[in-house]
C-alpha atoms as a PDB file:
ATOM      1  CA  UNK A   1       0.000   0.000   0.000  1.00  0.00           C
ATOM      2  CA  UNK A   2       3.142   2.336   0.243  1.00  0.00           C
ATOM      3  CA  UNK A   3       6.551   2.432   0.251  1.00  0.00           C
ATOM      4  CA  UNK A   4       8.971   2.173  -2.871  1.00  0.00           C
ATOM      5  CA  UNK A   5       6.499  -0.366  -3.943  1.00  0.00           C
ATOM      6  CA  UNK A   6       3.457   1.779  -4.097  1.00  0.00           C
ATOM      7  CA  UNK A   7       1.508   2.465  -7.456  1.00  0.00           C
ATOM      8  CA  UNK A   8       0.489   6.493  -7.189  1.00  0.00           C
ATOM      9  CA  UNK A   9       2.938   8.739  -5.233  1.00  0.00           C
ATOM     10  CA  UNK A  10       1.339  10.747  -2.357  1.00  0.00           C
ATOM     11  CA  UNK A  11       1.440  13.680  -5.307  1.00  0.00           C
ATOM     12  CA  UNK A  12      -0.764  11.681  -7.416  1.00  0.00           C
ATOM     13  CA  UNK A  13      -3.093  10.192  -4.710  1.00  0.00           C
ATOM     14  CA  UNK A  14      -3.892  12.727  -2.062  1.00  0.00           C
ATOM     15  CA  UNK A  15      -5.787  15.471  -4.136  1.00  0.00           C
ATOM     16  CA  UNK A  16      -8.082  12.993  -6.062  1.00  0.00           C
ATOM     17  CA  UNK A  17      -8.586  11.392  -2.364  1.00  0.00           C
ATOM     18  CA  UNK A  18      -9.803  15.089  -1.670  1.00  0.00           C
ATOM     19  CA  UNK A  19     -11.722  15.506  -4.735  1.00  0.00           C
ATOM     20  CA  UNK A  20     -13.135  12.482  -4.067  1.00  0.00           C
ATOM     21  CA  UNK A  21     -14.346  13.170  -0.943  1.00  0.00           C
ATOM     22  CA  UNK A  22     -15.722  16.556  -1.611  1.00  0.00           C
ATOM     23  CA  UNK A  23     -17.825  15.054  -4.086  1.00  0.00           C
ATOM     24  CA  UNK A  24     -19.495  12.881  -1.937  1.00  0.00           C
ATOM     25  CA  UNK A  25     -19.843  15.669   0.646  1.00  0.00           C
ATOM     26  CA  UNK A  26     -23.504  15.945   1.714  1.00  0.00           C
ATOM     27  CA  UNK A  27     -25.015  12.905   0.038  1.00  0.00           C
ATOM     28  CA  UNK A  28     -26.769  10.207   1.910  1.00  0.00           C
ATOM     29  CA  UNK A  29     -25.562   6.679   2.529  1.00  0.00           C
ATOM     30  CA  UNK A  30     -22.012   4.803   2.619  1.00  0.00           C
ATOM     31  CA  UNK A  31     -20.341   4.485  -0.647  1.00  0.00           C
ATOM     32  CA  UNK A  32     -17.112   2.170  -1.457  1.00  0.00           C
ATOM     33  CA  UNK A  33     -15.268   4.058  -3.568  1.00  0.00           C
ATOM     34  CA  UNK A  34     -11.916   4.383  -5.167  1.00  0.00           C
ATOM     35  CA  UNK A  35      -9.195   7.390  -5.232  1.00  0.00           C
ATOM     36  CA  UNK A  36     -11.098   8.552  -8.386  1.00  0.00           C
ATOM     37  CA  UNK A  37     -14.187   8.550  -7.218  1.00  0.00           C
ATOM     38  CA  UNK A  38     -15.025   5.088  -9.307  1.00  0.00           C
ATOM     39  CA  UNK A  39     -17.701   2.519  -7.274  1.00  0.00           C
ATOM     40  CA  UNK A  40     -15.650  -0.328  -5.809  1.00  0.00           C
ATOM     41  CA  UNK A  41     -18.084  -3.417  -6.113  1.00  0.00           C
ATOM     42  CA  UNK A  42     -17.674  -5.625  -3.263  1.00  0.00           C
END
């Protein structure tokens, strides 16, 4: 999940987590997303 291994640098991941987040601000319910915003089925 991190390290010198990890796919997206904290550059890349943090401000789509944010963006994410924002865009979800306010709505009802849980949702499993990804750092995009993209529904995770589980």
């Amino acid at each position: 999940m991190g390290g010198s291994g990890a796919r997206l640098s904290i550059e890349e991941s943090i401000p789509n987590v944010v963006r994410t987040l924002d865009s979800l601000q306010g709505k009802a319910g849980l949702h499993y997303v990804d750092y995009l915003g993209r529904t995770v089925a589980w």
